[in-house]
N, C-alpha and C. Protein backbone atom coordinates (compact mmCIF):
# COMPACT_ATOMS: atom_id res chain seq x y z
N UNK A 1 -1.11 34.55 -15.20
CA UNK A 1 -0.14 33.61 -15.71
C UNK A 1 -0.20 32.33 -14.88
N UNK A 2 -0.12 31.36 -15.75
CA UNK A 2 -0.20 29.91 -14.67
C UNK A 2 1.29 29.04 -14.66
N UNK A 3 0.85 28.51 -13.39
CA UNK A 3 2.26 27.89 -13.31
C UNK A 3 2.19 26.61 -13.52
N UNK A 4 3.15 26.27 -14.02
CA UNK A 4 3.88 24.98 -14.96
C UNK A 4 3.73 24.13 -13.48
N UNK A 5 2.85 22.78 -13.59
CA UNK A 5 2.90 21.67 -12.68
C UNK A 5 4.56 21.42 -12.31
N UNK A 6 5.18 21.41 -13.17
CA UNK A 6 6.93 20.88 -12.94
C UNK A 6 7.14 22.05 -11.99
N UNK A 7 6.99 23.41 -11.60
CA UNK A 7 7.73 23.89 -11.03
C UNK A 7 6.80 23.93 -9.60
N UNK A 8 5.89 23.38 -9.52
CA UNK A 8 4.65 23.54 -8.36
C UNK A 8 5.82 22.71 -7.31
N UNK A 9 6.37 23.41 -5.86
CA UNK A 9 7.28 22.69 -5.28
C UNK A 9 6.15 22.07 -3.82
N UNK A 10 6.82 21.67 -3.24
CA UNK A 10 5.94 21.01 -1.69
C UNK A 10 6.89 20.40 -0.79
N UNK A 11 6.47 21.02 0.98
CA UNK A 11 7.66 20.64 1.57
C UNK A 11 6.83 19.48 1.96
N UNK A 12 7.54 18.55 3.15
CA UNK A 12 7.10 17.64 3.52
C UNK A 12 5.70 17.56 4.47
N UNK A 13 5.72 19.03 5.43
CA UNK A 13 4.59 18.70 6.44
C UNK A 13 3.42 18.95 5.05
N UNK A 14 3.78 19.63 4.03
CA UNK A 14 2.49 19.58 2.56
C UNK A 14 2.27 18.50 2.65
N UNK A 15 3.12 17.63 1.92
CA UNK A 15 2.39 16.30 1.73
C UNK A 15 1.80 15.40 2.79
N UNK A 16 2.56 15.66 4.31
CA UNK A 16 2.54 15.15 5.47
C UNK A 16 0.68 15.23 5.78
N UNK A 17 0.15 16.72 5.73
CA UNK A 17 -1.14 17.02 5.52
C UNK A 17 -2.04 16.73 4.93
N UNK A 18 -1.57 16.83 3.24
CA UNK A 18 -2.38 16.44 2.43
C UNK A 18 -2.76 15.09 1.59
N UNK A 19 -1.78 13.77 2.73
CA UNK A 19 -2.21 12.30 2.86
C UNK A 19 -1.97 12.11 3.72
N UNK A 20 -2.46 12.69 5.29
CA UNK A 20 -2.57 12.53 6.31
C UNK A 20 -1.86 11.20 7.00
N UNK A 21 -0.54 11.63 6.56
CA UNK A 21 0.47 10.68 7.10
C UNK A 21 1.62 11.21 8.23
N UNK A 22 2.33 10.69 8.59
CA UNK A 22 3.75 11.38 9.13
C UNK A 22 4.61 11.78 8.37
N UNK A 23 5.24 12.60 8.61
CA UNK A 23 6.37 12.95 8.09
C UNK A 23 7.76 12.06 7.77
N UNK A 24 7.67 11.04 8.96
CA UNK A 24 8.37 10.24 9.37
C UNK A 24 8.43 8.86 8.22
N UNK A 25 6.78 8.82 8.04
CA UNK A 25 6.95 7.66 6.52
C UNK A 25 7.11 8.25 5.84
N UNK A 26 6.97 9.65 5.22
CA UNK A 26 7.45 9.95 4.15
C UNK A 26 9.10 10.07 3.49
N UNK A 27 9.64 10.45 4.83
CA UNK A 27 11.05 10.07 5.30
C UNK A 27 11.92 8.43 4.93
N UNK A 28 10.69 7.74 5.13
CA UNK A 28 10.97 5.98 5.21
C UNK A 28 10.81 5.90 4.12
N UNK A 29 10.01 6.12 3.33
CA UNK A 29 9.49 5.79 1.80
C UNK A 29 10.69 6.38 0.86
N UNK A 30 11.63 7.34 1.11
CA UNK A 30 12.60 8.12 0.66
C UNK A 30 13.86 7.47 1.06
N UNK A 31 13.89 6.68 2.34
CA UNK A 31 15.44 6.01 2.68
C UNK A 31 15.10 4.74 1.73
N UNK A 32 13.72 4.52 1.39
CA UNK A 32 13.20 3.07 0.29
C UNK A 32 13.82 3.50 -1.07
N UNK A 33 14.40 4.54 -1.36
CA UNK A 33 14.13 4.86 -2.78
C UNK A 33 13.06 4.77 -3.35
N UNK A 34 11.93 5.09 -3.06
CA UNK A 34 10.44 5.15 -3.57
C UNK A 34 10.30 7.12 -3.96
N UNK A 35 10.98 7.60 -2.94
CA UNK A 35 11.23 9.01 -3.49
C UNK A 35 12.38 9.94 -3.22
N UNK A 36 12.60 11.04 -4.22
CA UNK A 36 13.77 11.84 -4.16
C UNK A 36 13.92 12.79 -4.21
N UNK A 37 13.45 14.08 -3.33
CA UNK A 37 13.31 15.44 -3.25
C UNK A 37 14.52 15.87 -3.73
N UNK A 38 14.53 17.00 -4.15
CA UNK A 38 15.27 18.16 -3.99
C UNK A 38 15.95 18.70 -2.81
N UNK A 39 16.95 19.04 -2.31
CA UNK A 39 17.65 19.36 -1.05
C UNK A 39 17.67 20.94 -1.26
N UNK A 40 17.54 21.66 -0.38
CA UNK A 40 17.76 22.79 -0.05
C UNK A 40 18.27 23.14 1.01
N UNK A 41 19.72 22.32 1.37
CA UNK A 41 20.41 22.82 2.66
C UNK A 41 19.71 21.43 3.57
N UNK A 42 19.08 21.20 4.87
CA UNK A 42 18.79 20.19 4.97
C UNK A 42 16.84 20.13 4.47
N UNK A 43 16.46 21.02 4.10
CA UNK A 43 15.15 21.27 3.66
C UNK A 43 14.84 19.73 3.03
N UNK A 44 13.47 19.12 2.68
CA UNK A 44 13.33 18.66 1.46
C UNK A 44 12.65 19.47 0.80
N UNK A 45 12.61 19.49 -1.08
CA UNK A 45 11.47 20.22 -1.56
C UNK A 45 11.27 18.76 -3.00
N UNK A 46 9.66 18.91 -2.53
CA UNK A 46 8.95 18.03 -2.86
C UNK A 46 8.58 18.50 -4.39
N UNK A 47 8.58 17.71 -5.58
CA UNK A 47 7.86 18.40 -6.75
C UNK A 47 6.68 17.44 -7.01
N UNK A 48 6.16 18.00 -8.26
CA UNK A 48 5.22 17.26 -8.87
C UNK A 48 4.48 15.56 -8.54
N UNK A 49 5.74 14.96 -9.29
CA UNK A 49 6.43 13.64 -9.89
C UNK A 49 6.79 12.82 -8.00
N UNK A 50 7.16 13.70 -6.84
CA UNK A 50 6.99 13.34 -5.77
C UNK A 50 5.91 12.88 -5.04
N UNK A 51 4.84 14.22 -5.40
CA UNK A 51 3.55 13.80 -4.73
C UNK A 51 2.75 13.12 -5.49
N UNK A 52 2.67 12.88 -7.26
CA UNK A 52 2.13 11.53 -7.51
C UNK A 52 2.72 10.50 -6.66
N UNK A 53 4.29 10.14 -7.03
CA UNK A 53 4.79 8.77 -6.64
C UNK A 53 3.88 8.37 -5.12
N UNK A 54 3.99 9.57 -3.92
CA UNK A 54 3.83 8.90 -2.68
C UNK A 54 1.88 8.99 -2.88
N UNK A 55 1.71 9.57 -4.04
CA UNK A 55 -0.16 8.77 -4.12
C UNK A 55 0.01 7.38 -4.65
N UNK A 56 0.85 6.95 -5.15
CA UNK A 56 0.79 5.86 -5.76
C UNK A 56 1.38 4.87 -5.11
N UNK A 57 2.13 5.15 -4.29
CA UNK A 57 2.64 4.61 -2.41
C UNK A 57 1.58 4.24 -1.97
N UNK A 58 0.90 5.29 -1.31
CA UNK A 58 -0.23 4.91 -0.41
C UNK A 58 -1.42 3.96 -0.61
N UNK A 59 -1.71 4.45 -1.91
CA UNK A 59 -3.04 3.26 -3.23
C UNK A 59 -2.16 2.12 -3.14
N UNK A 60 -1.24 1.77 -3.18
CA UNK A 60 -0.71 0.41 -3.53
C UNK A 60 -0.69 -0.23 -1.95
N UNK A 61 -0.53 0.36 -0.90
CA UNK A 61 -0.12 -0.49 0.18
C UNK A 61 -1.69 -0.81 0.46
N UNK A 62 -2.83 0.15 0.17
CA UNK A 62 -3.95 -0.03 0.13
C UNK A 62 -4.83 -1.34 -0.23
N UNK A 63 -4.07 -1.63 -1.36
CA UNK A 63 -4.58 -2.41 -2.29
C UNK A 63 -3.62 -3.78 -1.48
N UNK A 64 -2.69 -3.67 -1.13
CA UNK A 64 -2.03 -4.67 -0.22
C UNK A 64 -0.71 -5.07 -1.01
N UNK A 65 -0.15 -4.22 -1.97
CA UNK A 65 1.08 -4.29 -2.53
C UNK A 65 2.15 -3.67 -1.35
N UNK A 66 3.12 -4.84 -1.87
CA UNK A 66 4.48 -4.52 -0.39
C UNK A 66 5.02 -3.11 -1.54
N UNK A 67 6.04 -2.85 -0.46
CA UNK A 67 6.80 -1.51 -1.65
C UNK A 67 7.71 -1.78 -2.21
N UNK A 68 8.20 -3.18 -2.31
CA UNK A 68 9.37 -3.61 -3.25
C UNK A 68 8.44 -3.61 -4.27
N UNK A 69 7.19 -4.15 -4.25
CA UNK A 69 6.78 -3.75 -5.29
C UNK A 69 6.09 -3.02 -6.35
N UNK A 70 6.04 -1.72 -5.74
CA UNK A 70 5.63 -0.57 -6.07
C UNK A 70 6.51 -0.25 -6.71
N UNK A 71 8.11 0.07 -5.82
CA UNK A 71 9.69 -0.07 -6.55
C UNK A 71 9.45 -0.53 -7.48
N UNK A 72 9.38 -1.48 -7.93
CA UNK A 72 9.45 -2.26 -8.98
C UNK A 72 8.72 -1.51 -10.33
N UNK A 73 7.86 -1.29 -9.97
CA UNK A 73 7.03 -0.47 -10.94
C UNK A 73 7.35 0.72 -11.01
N UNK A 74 7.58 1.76 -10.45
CA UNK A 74 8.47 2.87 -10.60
C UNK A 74 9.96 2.73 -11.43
N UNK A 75 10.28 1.71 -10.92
CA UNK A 75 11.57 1.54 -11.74
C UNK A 75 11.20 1.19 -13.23
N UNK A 76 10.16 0.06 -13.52
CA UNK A 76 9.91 -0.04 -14.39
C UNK A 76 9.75 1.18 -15.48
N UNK A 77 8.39 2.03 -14.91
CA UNK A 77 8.08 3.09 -15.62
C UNK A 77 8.93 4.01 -16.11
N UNK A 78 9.92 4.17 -15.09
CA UNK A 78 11.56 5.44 -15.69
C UNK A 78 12.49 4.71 -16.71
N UNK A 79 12.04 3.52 -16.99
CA UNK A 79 13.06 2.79 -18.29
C UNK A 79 12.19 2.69 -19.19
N UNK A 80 11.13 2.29 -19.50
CA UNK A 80 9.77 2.11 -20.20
C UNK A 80 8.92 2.93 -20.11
N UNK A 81 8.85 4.40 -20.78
CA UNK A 81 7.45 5.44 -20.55
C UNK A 81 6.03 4.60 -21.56
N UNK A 82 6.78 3.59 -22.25
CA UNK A 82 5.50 3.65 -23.37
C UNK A 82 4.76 2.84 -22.35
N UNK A 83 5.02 2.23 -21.23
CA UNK A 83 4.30 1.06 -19.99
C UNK A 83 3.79 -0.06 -20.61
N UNK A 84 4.10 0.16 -21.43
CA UNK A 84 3.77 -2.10 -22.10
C UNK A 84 4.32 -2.52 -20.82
N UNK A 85 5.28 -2.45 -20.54
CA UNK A 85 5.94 -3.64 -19.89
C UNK A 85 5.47 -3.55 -18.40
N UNK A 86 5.13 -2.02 -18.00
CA UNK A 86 4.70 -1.67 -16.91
C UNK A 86 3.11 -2.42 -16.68
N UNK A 87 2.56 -2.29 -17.59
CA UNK A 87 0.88 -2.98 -17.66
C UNK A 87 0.96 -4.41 -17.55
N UNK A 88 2.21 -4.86 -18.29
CA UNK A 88 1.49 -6.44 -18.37
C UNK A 88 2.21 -6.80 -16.72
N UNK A 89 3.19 -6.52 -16.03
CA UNK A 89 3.42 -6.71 -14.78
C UNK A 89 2.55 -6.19 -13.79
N UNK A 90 1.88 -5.46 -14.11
CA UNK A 90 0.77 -4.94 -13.29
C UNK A 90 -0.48 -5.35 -13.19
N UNK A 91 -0.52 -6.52 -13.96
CA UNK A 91 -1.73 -7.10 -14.11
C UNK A 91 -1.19 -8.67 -13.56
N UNK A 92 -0.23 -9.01 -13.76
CA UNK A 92 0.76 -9.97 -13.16
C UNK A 92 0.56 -9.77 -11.92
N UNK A 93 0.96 -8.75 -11.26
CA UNK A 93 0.75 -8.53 -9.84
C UNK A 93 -0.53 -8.46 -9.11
N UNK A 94 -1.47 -7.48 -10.13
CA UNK A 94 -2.96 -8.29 -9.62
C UNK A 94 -3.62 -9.35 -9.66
N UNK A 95 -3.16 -10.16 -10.36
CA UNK A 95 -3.39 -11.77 -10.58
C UNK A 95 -3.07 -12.01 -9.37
N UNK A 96 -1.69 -12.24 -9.22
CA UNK A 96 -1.23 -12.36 -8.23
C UNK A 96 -1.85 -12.19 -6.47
N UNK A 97 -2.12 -11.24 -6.26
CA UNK A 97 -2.77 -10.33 -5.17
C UNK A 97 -4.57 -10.86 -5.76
N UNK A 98 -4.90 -10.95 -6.34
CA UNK A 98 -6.35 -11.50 -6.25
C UNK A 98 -6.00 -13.15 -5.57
N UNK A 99 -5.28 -13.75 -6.45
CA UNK A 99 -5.16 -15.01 -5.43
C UNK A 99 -4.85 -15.06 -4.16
N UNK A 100 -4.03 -14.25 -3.80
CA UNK A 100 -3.39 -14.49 -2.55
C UNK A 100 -4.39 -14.09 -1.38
N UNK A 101 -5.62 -12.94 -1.92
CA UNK A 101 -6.82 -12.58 -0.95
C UNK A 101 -7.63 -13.68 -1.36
N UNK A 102 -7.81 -14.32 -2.16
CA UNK A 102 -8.94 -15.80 -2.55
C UNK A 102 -8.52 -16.48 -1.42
N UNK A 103 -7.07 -16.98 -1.23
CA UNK A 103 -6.68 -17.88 -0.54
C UNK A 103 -6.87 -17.40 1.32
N UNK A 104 -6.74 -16.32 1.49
CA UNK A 104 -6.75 -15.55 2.81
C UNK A 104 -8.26 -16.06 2.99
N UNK A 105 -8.99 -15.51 1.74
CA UNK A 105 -10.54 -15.30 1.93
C UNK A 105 -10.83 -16.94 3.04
N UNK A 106 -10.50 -17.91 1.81
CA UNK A 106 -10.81 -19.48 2.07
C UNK A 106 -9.88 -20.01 3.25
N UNK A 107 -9.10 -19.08 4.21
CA UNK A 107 -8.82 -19.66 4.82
C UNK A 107 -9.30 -18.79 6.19
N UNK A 108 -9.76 -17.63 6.12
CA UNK A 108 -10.57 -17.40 7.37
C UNK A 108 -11.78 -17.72 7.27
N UNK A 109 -12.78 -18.24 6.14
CA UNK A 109 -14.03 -18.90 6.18
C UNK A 109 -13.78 -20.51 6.74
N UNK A 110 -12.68 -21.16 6.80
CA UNK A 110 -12.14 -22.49 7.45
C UNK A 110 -12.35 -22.57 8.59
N UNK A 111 -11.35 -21.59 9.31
CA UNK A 111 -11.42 -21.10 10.29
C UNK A 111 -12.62 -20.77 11.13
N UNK A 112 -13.53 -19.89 10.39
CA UNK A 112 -14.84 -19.28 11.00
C UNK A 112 -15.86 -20.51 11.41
N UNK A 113 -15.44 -22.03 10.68
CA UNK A 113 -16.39 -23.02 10.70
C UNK A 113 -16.21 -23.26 11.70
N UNK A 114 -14.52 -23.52 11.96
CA UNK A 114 -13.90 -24.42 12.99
C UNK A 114 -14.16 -23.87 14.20
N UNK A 115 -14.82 -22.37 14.38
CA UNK A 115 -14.27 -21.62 15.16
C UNK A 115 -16.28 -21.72 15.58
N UNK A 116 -17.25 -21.56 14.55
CA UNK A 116 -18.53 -22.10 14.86
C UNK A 116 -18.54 -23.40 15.53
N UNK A 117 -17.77 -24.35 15.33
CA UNK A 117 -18.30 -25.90 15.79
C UNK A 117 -17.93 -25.83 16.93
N UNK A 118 -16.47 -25.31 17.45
CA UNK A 118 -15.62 -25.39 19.05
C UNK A 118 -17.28 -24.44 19.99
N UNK A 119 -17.80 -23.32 18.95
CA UNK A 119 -18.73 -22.53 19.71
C UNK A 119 -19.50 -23.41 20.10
N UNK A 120 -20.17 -24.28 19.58
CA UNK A 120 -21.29 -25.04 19.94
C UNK A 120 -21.13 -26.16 20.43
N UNK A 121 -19.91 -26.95 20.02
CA UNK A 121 -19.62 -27.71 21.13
C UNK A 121 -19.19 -27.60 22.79
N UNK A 122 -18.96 -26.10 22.84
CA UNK A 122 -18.95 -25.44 24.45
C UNK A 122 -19.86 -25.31 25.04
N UNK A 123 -21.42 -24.86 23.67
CA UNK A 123 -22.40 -24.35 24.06
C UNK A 123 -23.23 -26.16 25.01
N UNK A 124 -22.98 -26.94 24.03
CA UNK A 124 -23.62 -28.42 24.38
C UNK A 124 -22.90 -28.79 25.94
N UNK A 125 -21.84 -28.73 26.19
CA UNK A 125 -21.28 -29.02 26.97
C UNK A 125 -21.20 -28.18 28.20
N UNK A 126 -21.42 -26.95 28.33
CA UNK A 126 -22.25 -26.00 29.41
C UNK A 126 -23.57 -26.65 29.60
N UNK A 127 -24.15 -26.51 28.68
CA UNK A 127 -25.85 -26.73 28.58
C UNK A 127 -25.70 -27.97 29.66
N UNK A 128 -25.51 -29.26 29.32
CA UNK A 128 -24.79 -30.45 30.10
C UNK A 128 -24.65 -29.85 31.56
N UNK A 129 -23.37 -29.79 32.09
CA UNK A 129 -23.23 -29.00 33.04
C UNK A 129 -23.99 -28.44 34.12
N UNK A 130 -24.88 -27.44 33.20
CA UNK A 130 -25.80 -26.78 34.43
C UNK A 130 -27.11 -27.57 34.40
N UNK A 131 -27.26 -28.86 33.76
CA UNK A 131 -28.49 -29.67 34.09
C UNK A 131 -28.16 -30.74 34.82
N UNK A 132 -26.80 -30.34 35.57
CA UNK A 132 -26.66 -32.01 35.73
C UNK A 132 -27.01 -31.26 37.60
């Protein structure tokens, strides 16, 4: 007989293990409202719908999404299952997040120039130095 994913439960050092995190963010991610175990006395018990959400935690901070706006999308999804509304903000947000690494990109290649020329103008100016 197989068991129904909905009733598959998980305590925290589970998930703690099996995304090799602390216990402690998983804790943080839960005072975020990002998740909401089950209580068993002071137990947590973790279901299903838990250990997606905190995969979908971890992929997003990955990807360099803050967790308001992950929130955001969680919230979205529990008012909207059909996710129209969830997709087109989610593509909003990668728009978003592609620019904002374009702009990072173009501004540590600025940097890397500025940071080549100071090199070689030290290098000229040693060189100088020990010929004099």
């Amino acid at each position: 007989m197989t068991q129904k994913l909905t009733s598959i439960k998980y305590s925290i050092s589970d998930l703690s293990k099996e995304f090799d995190i602390t216990t402690r963010s998983i804790r943080f991610y839960e005072d975020q409202g990002l998740l909401a175990p089950a209580r068993k006395g002071q137990t947590r018990i973790y279901n299903q719908r838990d250990k997606v959400r905190l995969k979908l935690i971890l992929r997003g901070k990955r990807l360099g999404f803050s967790l308001a706006e992950t929130g955001r999308l969680f919230e979205l999804y529990d008012v909207d299952k059909t996710s129209a509304t969830q997709l087109t903000i989610i593509m909003t947000l990668i728009t978003d997040k592609k620019n904002d690494l374009k702009q990072q990109l173009e501004d540590i290649n600025a940097v890397l120039i500025e940071l080549d020329d100071l090199e070689d103008n030290c290098k000229i100016i040693l060189e100088s130095l020990e010929s004099s």
